[in-house]
C-alpha atoms as a PDB file:
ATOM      1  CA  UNK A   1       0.761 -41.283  50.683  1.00  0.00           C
ATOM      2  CA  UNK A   2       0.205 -38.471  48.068  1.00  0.00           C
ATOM      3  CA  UNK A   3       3.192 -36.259  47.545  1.00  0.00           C
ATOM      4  CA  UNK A   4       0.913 -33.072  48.189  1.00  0.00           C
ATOM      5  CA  UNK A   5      -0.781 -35.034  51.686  1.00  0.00           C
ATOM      6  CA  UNK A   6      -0.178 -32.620  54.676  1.00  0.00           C
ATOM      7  CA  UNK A   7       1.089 -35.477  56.725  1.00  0.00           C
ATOM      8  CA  UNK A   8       3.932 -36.369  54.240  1.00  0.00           C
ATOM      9  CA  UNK A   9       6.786 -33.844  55.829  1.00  0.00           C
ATOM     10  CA  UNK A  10       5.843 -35.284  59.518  1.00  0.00           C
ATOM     11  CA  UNK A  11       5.456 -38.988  58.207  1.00  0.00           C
ATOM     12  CA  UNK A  12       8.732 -38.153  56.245  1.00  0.00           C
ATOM     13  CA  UNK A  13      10.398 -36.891  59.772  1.00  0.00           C
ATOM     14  CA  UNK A  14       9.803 -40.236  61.392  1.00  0.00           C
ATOM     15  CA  UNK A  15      11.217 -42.633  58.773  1.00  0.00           C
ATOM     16  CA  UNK A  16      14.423 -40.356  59.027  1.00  0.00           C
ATOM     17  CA  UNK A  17      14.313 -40.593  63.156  1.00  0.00           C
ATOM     18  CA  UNK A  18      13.700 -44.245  62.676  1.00  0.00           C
ATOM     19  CA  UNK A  19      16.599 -45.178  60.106  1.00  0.00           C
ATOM     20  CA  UNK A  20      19.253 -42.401  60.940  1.00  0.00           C
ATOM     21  CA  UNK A  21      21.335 -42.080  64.033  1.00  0.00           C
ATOM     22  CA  UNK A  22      20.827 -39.400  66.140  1.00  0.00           C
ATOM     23  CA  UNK A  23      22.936 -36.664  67.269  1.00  0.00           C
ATOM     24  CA  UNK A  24      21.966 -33.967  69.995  1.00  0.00           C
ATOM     25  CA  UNK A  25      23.043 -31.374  70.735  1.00  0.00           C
ATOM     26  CA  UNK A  26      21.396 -29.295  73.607  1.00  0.00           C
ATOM     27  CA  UNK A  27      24.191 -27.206  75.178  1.00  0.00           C
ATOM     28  CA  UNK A  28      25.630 -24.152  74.325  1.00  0.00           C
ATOM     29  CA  UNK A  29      28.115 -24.068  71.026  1.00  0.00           C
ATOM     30  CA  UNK A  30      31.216 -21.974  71.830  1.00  0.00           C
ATOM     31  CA  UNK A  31      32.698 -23.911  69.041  1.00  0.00           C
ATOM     32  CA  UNK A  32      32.188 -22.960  65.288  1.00  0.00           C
ATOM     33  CA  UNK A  33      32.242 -26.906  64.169  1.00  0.00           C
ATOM     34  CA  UNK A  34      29.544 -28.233  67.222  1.00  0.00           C
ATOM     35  CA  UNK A  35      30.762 -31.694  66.128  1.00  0.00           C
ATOM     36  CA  UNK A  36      33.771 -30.344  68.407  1.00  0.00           C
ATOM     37  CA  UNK A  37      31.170 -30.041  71.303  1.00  0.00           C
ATOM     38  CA  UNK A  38      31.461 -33.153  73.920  1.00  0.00           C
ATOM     39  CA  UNK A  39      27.863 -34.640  72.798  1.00  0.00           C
ATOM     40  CA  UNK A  40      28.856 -34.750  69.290  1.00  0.00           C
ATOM     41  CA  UNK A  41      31.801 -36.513  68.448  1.00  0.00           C
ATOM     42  CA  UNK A  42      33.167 -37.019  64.587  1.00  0.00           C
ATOM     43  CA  UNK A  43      32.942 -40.715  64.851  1.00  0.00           C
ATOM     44  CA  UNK A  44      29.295 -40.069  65.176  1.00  0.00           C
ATOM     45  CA  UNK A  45      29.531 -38.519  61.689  1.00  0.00           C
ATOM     46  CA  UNK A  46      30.497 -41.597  59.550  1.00  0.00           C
ATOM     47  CA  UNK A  47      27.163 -42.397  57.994  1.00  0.00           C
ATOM     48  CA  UNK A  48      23.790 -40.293  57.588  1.00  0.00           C
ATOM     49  CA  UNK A  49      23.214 -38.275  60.330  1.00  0.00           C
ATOM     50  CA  UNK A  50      20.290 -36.631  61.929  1.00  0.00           C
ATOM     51  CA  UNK A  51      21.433 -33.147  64.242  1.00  0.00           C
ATOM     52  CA  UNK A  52      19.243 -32.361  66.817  1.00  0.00           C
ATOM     53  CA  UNK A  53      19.866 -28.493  67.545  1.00  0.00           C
ATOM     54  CA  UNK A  54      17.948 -27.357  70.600  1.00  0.00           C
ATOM     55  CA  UNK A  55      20.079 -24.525  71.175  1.00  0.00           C
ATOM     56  CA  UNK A  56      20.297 -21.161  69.589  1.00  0.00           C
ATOM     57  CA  UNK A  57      23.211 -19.536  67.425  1.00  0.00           C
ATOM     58  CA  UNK A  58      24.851 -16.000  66.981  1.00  0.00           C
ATOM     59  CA  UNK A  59      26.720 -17.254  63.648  1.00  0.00           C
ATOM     60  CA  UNK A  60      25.911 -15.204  60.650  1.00  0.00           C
ATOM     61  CA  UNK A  61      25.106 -18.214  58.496  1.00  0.00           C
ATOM     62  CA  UNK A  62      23.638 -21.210  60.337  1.00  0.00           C
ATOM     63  CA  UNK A  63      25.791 -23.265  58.175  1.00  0.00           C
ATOM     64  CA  UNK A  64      28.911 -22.691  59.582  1.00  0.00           C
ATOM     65  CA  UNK A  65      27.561 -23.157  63.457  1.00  0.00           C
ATOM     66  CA  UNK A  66      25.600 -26.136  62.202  1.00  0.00           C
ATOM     67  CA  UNK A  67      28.049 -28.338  59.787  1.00  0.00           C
ATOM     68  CA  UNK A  68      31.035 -30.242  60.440  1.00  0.00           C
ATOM     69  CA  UNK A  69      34.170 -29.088  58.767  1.00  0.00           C
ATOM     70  CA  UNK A  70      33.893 -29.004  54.947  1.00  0.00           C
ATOM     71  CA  UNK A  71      36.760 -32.088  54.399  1.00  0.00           C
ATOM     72  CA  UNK A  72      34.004 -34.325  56.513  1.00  0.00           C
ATOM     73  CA  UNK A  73      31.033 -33.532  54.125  1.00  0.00           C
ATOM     74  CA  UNK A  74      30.973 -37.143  52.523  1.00  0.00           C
ATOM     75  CA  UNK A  75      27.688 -37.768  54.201  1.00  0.00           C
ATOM     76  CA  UNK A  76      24.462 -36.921  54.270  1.00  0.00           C
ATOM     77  CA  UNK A  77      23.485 -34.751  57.196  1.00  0.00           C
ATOM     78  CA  UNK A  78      19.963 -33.605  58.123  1.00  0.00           C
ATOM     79  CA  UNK A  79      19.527 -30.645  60.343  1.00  0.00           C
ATOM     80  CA  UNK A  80      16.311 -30.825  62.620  1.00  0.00           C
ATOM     81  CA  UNK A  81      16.450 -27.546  64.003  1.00  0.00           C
ATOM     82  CA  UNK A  82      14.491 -26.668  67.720  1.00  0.00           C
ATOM     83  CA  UNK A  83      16.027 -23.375  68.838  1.00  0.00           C
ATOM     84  CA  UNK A  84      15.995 -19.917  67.600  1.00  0.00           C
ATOM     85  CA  UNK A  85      18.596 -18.298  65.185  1.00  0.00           C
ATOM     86  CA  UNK A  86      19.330 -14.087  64.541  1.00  0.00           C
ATOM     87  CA  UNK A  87      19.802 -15.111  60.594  1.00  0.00           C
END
């Protein structure tokens, strides 16, 4: 596939959602680090990761709602973002 092809980004998406684990989170965040919330759990976190966010965030910088705590960032994490942020 050429690297300018308009299906590259969505063909790209796929191999990621085929080859990565999947973690979703669809509920409200009340915490900061949503790898706190109940359908995210560190252990999840030990290899690449894909995060699902379906929700929406009041956090200044969508990094801080959206990452795990800065000790954990050993891995690879991909943020596939669904819901609406203020930022």
């Amino acid at each position: 596939v050429p690297l300018l092809s308009p299906l590259w980004g969505r063909e790209r998406e796929k191999t990621h959602a085929l080859t990565l684990p999947l973690v979703t989170i669809r509920g409200s965040i009340q915490e900061r680090n949503p790898t706190n919330a109940v359908n995210a759990g560190k252990a999840s976190l030990s290899t690449q990761t894909l995060l699902d966010i379906r929700i929406s965030t009041r956090e200044r910088y969508l990094i801080s709602a959206l990452s795990v705590e800065k000790r954990s960032h050993r891995v690879k994490l991909l943020l596939h973002i669904r819901g609406s942020t203020l930022e």
